[in-house]
PDB file of N, CA and C in Angstrom:
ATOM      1  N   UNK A   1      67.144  22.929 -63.362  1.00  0.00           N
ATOM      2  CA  UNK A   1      65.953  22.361 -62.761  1.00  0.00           C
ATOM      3  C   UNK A   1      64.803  23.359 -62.645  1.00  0.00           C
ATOM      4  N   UNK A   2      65.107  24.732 -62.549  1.00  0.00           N
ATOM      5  CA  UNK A   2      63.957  25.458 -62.121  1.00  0.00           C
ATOM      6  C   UNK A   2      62.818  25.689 -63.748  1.00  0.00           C
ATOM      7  N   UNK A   3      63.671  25.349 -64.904  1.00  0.00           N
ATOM      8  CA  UNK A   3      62.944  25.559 -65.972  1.00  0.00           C
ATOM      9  C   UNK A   3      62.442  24.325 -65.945  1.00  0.00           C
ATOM     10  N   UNK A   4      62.457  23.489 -65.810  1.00  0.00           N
ATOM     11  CA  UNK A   4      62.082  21.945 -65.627  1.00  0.00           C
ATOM     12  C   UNK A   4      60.286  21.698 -64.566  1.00  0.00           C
ATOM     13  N   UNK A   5      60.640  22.504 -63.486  1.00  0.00           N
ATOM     14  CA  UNK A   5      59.719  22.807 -62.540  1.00  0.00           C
ATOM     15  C   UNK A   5      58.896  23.832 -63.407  1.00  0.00           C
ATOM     16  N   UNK A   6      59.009  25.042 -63.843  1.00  0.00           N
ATOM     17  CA  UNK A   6      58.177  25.914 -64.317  1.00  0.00           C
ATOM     18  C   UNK A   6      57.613  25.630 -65.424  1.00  0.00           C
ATOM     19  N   UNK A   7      58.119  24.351 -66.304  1.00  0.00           N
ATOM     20  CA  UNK A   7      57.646  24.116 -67.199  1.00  0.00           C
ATOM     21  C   UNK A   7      56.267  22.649 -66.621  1.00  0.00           C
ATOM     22  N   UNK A   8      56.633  21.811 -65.974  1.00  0.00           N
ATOM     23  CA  UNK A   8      55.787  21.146 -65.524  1.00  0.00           C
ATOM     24  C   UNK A   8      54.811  21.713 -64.536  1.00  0.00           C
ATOM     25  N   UNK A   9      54.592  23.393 -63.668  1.00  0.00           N
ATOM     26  CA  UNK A   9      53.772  23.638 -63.347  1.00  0.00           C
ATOM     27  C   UNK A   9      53.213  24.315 -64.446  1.00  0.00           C
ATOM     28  N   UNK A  10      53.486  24.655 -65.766  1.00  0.00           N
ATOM     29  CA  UNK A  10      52.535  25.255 -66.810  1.00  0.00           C
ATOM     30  C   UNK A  10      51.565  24.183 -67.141  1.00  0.00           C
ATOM     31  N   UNK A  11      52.565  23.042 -67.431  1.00  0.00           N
ATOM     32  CA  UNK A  11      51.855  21.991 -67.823  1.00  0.00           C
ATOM     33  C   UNK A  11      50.667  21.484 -67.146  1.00  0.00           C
ATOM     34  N   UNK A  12      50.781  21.715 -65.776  1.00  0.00           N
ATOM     35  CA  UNK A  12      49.784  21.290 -64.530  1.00  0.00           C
ATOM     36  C   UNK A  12      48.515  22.281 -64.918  1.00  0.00           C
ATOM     37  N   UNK A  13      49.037  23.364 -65.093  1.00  0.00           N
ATOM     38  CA  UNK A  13      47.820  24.642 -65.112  1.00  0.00           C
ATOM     39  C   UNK A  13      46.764  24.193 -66.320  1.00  0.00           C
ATOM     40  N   UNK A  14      48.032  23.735 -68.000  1.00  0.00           N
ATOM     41  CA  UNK A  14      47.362  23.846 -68.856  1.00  0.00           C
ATOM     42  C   UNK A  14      46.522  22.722 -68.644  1.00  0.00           C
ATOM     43  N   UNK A  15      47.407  21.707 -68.146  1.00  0.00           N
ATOM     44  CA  UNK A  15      45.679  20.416 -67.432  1.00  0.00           C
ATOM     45  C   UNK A  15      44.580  20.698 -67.109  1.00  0.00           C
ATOM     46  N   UNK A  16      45.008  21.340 -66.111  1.00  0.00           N
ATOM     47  CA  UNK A  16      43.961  21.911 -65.157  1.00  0.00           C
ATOM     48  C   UNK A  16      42.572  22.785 -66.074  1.00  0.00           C
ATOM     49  N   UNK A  17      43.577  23.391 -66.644  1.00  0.00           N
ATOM     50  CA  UNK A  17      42.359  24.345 -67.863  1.00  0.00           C
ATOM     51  C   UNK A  17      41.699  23.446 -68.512  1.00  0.00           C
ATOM     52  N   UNK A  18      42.371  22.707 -69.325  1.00  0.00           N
ATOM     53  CA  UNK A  18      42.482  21.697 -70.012  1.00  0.00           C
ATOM     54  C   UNK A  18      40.741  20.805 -69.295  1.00  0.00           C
ATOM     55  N   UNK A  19      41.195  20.745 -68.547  1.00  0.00           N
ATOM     56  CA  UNK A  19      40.005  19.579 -67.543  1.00  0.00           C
ATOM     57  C   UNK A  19      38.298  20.639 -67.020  1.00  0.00           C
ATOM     58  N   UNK A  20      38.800  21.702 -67.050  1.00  0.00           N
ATOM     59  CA  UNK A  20      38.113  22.370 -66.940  1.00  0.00           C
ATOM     60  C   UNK A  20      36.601  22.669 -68.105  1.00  0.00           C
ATOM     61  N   UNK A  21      37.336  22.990 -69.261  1.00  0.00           N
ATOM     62  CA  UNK A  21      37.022  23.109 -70.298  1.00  0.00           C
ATOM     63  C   UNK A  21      36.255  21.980 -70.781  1.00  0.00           C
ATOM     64  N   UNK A  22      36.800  20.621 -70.354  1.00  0.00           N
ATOM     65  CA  UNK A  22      36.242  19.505 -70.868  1.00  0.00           C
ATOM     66  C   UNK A  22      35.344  19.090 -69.902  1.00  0.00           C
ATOM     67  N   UNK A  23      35.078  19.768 -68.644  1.00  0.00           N
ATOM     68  CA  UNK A  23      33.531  19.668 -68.097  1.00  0.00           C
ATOM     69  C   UNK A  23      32.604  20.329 -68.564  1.00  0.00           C
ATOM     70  N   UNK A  24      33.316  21.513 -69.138  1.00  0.00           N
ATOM     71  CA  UNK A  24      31.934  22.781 -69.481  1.00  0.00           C
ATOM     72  C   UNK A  24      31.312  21.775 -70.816  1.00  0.00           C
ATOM     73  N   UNK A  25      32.350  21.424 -71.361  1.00  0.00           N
ATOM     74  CA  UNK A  25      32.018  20.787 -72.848  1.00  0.00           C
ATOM     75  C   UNK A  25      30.643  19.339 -72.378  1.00  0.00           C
ATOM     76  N   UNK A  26      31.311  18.357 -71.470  1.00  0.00           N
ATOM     77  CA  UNK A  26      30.558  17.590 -70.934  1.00  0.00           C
ATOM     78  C   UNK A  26      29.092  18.254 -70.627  1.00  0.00           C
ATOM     79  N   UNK A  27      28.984  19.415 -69.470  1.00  0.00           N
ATOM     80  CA  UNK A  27      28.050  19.828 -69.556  1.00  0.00           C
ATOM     81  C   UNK A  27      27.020  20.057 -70.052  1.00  0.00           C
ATOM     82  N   UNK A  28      27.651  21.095 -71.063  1.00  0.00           N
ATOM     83  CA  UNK A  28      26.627  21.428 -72.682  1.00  0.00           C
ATOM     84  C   UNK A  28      26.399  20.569 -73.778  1.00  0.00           C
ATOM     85  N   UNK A  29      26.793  19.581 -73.432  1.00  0.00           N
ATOM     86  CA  UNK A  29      26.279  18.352 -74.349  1.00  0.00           C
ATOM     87  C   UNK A  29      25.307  17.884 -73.794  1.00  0.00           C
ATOM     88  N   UNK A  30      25.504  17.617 -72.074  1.00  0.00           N
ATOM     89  CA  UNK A  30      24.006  17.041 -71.067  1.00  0.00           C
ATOM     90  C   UNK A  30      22.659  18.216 -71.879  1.00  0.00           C
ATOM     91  N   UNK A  31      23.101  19.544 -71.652  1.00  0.00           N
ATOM     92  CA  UNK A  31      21.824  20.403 -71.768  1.00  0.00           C
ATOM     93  C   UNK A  31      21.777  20.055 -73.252  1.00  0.00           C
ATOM     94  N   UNK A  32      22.430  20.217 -74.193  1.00  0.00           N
ATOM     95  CA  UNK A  32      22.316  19.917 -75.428  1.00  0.00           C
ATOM     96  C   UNK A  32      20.494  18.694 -75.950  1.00  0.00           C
ATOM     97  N   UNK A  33      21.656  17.404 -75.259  1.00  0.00           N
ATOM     98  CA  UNK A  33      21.264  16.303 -75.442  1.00  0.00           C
ATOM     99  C   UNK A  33      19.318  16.847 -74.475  1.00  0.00           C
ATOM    100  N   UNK A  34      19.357  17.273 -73.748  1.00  0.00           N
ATOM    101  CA  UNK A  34      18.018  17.269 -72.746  1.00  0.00           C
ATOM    102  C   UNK A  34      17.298  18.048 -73.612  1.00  0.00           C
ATOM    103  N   UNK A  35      17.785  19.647 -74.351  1.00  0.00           N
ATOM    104  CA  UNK A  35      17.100  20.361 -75.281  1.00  0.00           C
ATOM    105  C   UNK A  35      16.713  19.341 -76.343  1.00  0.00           C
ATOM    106  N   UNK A  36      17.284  18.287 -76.733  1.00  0.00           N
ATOM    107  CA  UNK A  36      16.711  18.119 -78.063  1.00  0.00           C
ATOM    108  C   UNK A  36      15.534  16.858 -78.052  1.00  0.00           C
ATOM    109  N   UNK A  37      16.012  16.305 -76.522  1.00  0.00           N
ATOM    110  CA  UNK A  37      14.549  15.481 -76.153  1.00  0.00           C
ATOM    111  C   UNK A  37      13.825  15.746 -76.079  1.00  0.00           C
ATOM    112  N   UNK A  38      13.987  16.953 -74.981  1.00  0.00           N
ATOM    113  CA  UNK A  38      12.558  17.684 -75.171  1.00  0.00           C
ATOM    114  C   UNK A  38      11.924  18.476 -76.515  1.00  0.00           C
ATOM    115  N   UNK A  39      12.401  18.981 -77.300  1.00  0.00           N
ATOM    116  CA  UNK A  39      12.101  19.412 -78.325  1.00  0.00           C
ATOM    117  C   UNK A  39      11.268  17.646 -79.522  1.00  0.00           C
ATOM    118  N   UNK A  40      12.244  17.006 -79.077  1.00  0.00           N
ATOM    119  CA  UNK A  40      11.623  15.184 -80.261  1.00  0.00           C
ATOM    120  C   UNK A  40      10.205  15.291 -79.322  1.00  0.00           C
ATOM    121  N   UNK A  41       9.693  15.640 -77.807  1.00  0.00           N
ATOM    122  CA  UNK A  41       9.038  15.346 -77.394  1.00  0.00           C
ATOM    123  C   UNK A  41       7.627  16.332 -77.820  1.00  0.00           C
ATOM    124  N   UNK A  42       8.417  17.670 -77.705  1.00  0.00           N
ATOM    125  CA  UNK A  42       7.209  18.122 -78.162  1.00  0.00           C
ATOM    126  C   UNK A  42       6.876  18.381 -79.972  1.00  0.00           C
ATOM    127  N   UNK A  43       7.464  17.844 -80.595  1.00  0.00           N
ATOM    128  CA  UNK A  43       7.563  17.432 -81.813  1.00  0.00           C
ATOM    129  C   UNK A  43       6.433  16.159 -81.911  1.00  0.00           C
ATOM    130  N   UNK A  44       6.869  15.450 -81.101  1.00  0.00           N
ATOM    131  CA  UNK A  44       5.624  13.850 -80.568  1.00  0.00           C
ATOM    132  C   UNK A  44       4.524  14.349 -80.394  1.00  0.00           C
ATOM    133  N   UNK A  45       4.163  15.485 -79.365  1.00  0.00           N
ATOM    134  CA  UNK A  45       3.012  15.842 -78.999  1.00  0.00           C
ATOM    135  C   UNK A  45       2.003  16.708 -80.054  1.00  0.00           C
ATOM    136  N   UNK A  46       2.739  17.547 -80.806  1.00  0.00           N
ATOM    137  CA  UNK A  46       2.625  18.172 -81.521  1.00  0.00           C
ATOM    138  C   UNK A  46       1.708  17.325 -82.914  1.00  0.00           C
ATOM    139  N   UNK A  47       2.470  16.284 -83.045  1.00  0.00           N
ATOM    140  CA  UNK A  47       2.228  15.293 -83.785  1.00  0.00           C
ATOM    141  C   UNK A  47       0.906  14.886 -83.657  1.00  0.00           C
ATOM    142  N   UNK A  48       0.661  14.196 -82.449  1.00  0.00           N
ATOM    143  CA  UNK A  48      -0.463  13.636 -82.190  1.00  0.00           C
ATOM    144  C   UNK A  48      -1.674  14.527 -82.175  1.00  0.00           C
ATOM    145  N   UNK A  49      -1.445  15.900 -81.851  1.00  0.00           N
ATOM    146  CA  UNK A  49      -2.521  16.766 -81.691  1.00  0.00           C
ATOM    147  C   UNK A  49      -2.870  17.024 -82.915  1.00  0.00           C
ATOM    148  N   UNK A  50      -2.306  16.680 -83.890  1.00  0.00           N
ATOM    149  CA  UNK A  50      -2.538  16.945 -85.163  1.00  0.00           C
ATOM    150  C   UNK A  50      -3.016  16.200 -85.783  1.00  0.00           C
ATOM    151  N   UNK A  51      -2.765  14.472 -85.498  1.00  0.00           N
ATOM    152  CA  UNK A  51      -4.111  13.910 -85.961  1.00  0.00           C
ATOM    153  C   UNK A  51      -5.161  13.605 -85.217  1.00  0.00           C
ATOM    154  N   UNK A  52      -5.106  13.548 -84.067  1.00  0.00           N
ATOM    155  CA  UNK A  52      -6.401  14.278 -83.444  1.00  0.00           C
ATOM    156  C   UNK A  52      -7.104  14.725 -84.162  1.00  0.00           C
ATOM    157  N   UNK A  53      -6.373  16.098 -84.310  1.00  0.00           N
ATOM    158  CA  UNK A  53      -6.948  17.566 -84.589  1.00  0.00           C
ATOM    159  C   UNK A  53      -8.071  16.765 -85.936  1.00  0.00           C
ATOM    160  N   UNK A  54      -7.174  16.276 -86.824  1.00  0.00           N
ATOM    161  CA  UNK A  54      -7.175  15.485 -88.115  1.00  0.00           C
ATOM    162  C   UNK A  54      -8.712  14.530 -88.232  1.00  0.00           C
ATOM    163  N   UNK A  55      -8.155  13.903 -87.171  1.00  0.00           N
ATOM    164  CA  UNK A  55      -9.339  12.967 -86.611  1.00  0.00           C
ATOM    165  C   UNK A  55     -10.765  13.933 -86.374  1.00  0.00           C
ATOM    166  N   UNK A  56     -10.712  14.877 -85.398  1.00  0.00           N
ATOM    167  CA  UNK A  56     -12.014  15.431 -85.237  1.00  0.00           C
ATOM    168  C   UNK A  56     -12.804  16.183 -87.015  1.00  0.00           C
ATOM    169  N   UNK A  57     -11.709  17.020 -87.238  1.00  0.00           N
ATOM    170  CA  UNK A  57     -12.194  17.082 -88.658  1.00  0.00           C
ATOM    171  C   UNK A  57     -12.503  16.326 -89.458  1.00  0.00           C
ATOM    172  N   UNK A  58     -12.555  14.933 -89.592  1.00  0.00           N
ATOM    173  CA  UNK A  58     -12.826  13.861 -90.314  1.00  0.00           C
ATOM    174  C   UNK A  58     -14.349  13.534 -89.437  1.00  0.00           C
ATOM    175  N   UNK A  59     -14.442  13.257 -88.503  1.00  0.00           N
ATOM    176  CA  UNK A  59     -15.721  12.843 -88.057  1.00  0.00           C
ATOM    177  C   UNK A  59     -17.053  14.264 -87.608  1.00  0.00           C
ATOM    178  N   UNK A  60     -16.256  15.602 -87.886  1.00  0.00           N
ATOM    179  CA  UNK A  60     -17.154  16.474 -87.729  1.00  0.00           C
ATOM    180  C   UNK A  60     -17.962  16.959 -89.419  1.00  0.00           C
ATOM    181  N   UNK A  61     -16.677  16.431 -90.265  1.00  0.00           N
ATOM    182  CA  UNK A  61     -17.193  16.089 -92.111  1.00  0.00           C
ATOM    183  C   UNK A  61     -18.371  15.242 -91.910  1.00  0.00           C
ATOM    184  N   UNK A  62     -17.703  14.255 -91.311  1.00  0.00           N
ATOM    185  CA  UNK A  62     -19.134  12.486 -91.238  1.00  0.00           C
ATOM    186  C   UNK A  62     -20.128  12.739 -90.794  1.00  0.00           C
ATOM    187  N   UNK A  63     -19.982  13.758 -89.289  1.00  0.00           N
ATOM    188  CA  UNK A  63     -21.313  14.083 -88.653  1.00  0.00           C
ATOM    189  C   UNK A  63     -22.228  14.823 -89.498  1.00  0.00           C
ATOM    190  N   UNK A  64     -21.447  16.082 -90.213  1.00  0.00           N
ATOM    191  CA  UNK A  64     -22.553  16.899 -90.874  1.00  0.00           C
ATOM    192  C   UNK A  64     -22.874  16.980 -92.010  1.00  0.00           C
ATOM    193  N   UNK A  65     -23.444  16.769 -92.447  1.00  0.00           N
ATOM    194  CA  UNK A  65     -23.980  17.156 -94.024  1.00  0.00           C
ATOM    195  C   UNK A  65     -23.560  18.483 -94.811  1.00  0.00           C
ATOM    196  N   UNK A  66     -23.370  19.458 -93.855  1.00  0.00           N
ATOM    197  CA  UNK A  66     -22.477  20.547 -94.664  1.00  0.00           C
ATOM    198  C   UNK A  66     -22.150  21.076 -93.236  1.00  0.00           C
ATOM    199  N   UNK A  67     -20.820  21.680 -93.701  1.00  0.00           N
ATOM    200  CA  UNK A  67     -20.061  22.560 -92.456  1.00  0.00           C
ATOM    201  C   UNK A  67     -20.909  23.845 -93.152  1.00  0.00           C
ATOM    202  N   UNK A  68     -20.959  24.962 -91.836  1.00  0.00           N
ATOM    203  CA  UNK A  68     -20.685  26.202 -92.385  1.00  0.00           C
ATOM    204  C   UNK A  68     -19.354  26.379 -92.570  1.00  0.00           C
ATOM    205  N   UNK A  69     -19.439  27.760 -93.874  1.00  0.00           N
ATOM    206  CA  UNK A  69     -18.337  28.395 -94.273  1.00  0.00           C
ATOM    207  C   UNK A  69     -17.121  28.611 -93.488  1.00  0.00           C
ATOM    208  N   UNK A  70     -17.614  29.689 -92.255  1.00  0.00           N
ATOM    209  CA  UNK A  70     -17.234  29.816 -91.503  1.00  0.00           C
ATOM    210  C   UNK A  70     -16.075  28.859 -90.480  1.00  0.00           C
ATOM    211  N   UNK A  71     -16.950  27.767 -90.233  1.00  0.00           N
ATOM    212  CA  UNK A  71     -16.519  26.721 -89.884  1.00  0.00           C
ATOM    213  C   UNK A  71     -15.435  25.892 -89.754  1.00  0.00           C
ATOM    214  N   UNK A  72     -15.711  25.494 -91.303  1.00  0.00           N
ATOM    215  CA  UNK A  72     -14.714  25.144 -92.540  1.00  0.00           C
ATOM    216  C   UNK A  72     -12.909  26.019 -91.800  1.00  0.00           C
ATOM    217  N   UNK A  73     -13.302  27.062 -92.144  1.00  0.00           N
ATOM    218  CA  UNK A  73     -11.679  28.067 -92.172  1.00  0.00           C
ATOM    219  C   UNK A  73     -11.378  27.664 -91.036  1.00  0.00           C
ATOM    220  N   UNK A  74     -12.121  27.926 -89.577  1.00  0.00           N
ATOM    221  CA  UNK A  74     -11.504  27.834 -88.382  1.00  0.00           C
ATOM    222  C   UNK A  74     -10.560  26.807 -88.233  1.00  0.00           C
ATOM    223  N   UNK A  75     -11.742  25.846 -88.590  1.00  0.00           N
ATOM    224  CA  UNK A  75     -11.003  24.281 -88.554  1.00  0.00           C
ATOM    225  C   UNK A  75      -9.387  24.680 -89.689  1.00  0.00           C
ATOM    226  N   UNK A  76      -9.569  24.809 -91.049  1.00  0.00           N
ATOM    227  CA  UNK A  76      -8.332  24.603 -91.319  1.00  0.00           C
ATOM    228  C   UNK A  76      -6.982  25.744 -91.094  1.00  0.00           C
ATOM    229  N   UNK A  77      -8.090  27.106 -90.390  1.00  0.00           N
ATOM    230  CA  UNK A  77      -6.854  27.891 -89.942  1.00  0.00           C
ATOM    231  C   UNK A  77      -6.193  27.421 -88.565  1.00  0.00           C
ATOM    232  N   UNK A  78      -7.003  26.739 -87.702  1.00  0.00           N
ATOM    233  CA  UNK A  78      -6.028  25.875 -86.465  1.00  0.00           C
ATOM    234  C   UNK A  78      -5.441  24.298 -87.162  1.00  0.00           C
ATOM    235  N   UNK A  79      -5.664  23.540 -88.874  1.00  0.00           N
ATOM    236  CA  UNK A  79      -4.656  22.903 -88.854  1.00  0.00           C
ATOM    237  C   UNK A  79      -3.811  23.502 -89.115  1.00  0.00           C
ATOM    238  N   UNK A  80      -3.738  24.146 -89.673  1.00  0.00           N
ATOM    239  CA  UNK A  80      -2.854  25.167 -90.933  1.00  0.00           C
ATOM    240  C   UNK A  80      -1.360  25.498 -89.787  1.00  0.00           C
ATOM    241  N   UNK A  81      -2.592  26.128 -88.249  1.00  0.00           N
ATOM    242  CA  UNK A  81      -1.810  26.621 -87.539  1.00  0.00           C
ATOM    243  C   UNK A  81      -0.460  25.681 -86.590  1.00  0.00           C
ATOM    244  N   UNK A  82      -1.235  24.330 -86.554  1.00  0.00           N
ATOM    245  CA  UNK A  82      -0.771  23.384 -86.200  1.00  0.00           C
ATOM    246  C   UNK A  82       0.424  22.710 -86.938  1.00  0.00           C
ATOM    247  N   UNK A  83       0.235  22.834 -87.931  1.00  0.00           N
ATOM    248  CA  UNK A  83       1.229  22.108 -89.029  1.00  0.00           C
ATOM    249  C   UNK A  83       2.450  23.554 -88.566  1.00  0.00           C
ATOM    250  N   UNK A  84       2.278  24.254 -88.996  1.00  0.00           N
ATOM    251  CA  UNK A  84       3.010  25.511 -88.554  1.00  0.00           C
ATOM    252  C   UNK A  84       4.407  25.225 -87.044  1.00  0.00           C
ATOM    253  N   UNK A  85       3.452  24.835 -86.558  1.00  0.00           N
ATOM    254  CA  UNK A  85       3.881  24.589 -84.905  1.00  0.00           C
ATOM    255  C   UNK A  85       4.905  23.739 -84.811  1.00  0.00           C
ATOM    256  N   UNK A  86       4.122  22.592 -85.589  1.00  0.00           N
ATOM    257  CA  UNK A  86       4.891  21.134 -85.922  1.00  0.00           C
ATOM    258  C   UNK A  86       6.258  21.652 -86.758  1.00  0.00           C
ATOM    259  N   UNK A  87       5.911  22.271 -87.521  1.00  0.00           N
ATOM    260  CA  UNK A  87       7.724  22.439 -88.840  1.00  0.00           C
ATOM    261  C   UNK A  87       8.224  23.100 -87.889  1.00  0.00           C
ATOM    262  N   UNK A  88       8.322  24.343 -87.410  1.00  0.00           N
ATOM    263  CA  UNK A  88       8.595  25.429 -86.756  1.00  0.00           C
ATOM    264  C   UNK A  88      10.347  23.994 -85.298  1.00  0.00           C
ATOM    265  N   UNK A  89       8.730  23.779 -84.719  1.00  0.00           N
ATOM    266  CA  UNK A  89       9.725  22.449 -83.861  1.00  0.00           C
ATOM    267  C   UNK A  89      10.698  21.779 -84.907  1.00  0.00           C
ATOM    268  N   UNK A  90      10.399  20.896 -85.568  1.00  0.00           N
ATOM    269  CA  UNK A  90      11.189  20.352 -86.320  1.00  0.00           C
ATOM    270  C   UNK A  90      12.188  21.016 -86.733  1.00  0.00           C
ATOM    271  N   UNK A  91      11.718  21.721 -87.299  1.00  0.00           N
ATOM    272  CA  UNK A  91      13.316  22.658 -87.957  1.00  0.00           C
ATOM    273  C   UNK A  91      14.100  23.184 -86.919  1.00  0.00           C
ATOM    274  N   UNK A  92      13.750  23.339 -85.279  1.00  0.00           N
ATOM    275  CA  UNK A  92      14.462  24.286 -84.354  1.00  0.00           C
ATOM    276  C   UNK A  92      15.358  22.274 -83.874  1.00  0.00           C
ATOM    277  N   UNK A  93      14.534  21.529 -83.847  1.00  0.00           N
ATOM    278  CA  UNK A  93      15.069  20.473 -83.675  1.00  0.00           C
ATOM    279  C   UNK A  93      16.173  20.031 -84.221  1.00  0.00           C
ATOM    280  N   UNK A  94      16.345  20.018 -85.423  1.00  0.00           N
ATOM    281  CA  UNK A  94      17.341  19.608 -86.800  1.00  0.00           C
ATOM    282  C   UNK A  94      18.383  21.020 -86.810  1.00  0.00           C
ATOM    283  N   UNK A  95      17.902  21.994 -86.257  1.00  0.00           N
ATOM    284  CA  UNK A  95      19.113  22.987 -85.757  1.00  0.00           C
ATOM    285  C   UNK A  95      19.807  22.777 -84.747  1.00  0.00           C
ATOM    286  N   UNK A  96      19.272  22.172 -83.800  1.00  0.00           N
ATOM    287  CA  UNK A  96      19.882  21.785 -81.863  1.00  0.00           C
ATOM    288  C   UNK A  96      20.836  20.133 -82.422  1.00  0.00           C
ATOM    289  N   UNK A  97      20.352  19.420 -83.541  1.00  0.00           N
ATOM    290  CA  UNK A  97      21.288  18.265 -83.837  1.00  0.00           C
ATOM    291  C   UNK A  97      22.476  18.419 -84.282  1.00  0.00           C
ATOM    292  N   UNK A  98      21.934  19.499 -85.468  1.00  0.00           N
ATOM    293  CA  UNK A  98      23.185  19.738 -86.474  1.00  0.00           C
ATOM    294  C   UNK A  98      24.492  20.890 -85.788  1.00  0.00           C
ATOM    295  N   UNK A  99      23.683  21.832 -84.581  1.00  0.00           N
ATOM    296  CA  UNK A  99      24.842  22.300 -83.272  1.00  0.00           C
ATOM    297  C   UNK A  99      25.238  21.228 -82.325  1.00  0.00           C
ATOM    298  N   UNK A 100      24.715  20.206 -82.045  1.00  0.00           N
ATOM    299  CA  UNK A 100      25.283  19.228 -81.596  1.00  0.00           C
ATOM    300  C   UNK A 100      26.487  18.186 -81.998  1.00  0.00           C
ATOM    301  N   UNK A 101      26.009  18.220 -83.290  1.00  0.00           N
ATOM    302  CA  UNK A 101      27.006  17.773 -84.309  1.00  0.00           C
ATOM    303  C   UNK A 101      28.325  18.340 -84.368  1.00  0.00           C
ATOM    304  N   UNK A 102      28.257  19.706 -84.526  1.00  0.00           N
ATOM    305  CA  UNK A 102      28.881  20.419 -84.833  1.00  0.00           C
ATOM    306  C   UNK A 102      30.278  20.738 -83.744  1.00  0.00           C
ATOM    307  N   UNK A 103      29.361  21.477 -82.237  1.00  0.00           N
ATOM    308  CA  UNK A 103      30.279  21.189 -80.930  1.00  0.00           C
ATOM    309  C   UNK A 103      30.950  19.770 -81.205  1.00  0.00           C
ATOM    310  N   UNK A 104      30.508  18.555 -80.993  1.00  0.00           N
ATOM    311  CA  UNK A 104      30.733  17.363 -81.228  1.00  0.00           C
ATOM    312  C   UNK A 104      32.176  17.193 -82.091  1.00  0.00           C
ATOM    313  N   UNK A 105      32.516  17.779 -83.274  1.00  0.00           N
ATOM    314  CA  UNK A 105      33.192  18.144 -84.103  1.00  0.00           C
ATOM    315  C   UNK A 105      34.595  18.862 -83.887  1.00  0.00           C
ATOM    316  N   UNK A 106      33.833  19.959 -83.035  1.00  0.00           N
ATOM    317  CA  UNK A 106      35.017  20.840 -82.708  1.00  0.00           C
ATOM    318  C   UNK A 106      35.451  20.710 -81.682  1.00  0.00           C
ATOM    319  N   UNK A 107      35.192  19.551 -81.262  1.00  0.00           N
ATOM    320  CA  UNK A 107      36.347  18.977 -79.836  1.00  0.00           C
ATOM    321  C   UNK A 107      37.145  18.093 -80.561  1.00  0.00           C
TER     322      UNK A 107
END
């Protein structure tokens, strides 16, 4: 009997671990799942500022008869910079899925 007992309090422990483990896991899927909303979110925002952005350059073309030179670059070195911003998210996004995936996997 006493191997009987020592074997069902291992068993209790390895539960116990066992249960443990599968909160941390629960856990980091919550933060997981919250990182990657927020990331679709500022991916959204990102988005919109960009045709905005898009938008003002289209009606500051309409307004003027010629940009300066100058001008010209600013404007397309803040889309340039924007588009930048936008992939940058995206790709950190499609990394936080495909580790999501992945944990996901290895349970």
């Amino acid at each position: 009997m006493p191997c009987a007992e020592a074997a069902c309090v291992s068993l209790l422990d390895d539960m116990e671990a066992l249960k443990k483990q599968h909160e941390g896991l629960l856990h980091e899927k919550a933060q997981w799942e919250e990182d990657r909303m927020s990331m679709h979110r500022q991916v959204d925002l990102l988005s919109t500022q960009n045709a905005q952005l898009h938008m003002r350059l289209e009606d500051k073309v309409a307004a003027m008869p010629v940009l300066d030179a100058s001008e010209v670059e600013d404007i397309r070195a803040k889309w340039a910079d924007a588009l930048r911003r936008e992939q940058a998210l995206s790709e950190t996004l499609q990394r936080l899925e495909q580790d999501t995936h992945d944990a996901a996997d290895q349970r």
